[in-house]
N, C-alpha and C. Protein backbone atom coordinates (compact mmCIF):
# COMPACT_ATOMS: atom_id res chain seq x y z
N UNK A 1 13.21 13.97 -17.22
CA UNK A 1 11.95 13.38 -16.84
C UNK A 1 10.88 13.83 -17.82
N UNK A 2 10.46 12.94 -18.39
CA UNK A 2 9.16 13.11 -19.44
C UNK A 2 7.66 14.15 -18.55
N UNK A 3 7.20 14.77 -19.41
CA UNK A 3 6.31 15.59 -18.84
C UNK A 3 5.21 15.02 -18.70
N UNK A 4 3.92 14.91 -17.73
CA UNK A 4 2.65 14.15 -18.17
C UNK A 4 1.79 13.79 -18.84
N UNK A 5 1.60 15.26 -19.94
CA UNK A 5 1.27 14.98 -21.32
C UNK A 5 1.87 14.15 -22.09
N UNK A 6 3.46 13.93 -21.97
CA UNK A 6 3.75 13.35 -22.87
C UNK A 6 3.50 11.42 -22.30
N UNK A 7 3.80 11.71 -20.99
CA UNK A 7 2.84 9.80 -20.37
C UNK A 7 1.94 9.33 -21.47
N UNK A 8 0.93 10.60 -21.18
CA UNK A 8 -0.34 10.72 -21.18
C UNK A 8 -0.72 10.15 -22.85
N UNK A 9 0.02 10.97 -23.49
CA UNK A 9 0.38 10.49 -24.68
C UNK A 9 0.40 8.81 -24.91
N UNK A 10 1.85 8.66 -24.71
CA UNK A 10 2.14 7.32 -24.91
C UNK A 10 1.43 6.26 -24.23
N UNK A 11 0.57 6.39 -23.69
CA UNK A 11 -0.80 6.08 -22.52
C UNK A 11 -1.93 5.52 -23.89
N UNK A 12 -1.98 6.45 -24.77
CA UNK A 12 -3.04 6.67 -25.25
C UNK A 12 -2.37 5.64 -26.55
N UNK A 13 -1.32 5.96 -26.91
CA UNK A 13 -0.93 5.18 -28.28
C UNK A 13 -0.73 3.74 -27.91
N UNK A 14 -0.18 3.55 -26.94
CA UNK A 14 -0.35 2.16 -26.46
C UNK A 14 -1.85 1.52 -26.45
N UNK A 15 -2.79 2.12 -25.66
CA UNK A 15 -4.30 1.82 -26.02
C UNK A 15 -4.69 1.48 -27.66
N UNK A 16 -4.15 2.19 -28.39
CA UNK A 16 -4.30 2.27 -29.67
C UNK A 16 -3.83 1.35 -30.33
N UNK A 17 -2.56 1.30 -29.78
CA UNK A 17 -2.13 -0.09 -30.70
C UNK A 17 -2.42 -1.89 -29.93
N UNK A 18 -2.88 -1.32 -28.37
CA UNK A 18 -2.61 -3.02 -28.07
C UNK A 18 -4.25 -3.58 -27.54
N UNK A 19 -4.60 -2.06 -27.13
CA UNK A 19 -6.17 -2.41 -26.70
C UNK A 19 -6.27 -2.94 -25.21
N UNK A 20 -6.74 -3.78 -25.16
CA UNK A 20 -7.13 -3.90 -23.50
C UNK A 20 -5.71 -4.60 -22.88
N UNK A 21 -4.94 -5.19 -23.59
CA UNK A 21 -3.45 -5.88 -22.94
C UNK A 21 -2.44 -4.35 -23.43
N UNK A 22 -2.84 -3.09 -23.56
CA UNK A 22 -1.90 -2.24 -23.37
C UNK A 22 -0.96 -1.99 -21.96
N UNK A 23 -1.62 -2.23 -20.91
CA UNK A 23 -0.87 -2.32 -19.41
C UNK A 23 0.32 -3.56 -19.53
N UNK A 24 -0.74 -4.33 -19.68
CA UNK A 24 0.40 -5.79 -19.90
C UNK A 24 1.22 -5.66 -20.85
N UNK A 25 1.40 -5.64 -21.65
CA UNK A 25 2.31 -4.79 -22.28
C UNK A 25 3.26 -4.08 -22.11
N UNK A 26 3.14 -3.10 -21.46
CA UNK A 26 3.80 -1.93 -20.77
C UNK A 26 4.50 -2.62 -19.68
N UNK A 27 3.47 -2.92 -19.14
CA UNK A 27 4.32 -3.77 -17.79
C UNK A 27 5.40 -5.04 -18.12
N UNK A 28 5.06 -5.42 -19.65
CA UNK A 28 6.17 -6.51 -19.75
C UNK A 28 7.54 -5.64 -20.20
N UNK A 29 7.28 -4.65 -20.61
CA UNK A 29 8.41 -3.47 -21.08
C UNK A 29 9.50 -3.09 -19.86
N UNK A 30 8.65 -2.68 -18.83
CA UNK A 30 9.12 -2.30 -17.38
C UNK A 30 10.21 -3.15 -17.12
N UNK A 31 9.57 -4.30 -16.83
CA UNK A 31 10.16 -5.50 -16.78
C UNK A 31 11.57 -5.98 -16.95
N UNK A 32 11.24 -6.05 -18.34
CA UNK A 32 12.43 -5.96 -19.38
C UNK A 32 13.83 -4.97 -19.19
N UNK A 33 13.22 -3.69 -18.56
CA UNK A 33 14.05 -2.49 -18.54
C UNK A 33 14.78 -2.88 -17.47
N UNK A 34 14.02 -2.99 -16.50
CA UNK A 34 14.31 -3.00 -14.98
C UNK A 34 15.49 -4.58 -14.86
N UNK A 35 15.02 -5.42 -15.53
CA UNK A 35 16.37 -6.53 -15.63
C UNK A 35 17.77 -6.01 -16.23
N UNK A 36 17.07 -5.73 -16.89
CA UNK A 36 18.42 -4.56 -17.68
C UNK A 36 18.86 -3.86 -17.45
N UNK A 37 18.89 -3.56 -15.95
CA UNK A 37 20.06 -2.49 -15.29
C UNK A 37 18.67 -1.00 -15.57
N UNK A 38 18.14 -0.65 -16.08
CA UNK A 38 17.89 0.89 -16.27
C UNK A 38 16.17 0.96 -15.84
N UNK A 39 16.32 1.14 -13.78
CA UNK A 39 15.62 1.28 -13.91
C UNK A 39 15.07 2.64 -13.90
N UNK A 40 15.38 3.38 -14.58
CA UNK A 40 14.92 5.51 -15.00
C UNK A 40 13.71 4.98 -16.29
N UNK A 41 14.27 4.34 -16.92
CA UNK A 41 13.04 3.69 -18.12
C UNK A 41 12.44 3.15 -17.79
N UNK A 42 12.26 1.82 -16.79
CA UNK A 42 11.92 1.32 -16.23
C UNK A 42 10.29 2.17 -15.60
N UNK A 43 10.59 3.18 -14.86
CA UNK A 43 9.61 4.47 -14.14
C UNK A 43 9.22 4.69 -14.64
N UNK A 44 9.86 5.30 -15.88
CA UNK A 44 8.53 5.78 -17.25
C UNK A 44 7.45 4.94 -17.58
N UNK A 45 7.89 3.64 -17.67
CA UNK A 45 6.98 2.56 -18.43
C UNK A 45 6.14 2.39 -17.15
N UNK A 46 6.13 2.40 -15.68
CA UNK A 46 5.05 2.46 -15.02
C UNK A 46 4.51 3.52 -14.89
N UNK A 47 5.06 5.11 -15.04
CA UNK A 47 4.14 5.99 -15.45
C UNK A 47 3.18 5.87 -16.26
N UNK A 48 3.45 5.16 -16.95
CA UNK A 48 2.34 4.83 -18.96
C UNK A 48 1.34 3.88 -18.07
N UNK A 49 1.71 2.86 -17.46
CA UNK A 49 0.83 2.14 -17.02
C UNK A 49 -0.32 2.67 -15.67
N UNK A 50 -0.28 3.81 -15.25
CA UNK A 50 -0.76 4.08 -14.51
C UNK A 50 -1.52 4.99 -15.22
N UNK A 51 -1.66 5.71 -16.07
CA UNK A 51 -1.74 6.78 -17.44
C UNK A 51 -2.40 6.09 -17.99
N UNK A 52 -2.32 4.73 -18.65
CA UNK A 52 -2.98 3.57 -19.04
C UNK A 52 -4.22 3.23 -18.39
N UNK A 53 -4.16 3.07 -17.11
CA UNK A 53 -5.38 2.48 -15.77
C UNK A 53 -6.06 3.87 -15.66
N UNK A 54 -5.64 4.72 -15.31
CA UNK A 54 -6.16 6.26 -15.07
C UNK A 54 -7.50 6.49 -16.94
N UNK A 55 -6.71 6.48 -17.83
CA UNK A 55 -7.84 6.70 -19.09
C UNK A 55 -8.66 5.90 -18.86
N UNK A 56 -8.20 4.34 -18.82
CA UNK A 56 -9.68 3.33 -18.95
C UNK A 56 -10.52 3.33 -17.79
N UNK A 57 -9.97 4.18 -16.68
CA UNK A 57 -11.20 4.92 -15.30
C UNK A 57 -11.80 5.69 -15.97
N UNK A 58 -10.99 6.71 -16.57
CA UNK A 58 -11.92 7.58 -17.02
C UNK A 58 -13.44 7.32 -18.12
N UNK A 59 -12.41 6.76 -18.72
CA UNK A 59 -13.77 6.02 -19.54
C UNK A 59 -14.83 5.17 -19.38
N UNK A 60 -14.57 4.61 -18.54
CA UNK A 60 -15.75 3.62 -17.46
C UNK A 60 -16.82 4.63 -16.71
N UNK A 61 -16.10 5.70 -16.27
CA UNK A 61 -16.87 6.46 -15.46
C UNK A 61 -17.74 7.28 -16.29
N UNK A 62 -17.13 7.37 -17.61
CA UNK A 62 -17.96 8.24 -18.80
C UNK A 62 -19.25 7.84 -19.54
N UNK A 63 -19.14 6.18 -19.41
CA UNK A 63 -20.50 5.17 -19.84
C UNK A 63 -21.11 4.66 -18.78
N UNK A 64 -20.89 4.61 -17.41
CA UNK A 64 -21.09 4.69 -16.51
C UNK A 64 -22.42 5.65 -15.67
N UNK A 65 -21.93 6.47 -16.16
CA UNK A 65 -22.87 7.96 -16.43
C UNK A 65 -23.85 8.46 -17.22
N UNK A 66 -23.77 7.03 -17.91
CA UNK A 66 -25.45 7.78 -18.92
C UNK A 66 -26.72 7.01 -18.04
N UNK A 67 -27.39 8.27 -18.04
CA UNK A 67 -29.02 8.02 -17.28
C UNK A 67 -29.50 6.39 -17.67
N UNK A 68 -29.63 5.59 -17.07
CA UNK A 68 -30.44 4.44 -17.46
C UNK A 68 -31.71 4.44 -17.66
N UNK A 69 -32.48 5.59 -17.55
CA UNK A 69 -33.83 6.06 -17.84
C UNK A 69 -33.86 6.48 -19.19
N UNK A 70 -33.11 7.08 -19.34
CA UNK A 70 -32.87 7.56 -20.93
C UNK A 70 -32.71 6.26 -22.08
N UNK A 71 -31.85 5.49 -21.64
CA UNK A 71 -31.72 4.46 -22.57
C UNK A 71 -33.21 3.45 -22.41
N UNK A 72 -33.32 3.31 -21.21
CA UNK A 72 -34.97 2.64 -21.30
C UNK A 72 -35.97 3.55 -22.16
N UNK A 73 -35.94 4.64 -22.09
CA UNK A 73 -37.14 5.00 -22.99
C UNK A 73 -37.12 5.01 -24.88
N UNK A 74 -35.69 4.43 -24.90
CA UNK A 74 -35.60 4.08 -26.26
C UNK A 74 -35.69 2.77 -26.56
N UNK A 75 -35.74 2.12 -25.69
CA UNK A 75 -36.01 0.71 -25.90
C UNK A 75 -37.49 0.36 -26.83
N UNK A 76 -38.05 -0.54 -27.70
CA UNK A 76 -39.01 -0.78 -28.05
C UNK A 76 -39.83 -1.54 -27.09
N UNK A 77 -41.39 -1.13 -27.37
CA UNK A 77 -42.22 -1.95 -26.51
C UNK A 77 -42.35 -3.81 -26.70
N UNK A 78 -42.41 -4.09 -25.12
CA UNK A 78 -42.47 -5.60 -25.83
C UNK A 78 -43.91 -6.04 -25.51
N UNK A 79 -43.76 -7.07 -25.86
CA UNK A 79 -45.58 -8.05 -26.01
C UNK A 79 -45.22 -8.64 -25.23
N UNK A 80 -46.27 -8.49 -24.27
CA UNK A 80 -46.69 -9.36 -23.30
C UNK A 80 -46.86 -11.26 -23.25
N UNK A 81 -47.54 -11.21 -24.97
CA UNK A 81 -47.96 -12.39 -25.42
C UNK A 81 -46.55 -13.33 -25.73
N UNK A 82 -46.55 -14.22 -25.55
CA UNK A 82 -45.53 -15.37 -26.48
C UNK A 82 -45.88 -15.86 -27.70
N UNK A 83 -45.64 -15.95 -29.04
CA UNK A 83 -46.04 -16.23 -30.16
C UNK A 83 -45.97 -17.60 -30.44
């Protein structure tokens, strides 16, 4: 049984190489395995996909989290007027 780091890993290289269809992906892998008699590979590849969903939480929750006050006060002033 693969360790979580190493999911975690292949979680991350999948992101890397497929971008936002990395789950789908993964999940078409599963798939594949699981027709094929083996589903032990099969588990892994929904480990990745859950490893997969779990980072892009994390990361939502990370931009998610910046003060919206902060970014308003960098905003430039606007004119009232229409030109």
């Amino acid at each position: 049984m693969l360790l979580d780091t190493e999911i975690r890993q292949a979680a991350l290289l999948m992101l890397r190489r497929h971008g936002t269809s990395a789950a789908v992906r993964a999940g078409f892998r599963a798939g594949v395995l699981m027709e094929a008699g083996n589903p032990g590979a099969s588990e892994i590849w929904v480990r990745i996909i859950h490893a997969i969903n779990r980072i892009r939480a994390e990361a939502r929750e990370a931009y998610s989290a910046l003060p919206v006050e902060s970014l308003s006060d960098q905003l430039p002033e606007t004119d009232s007027q229409v030109a």
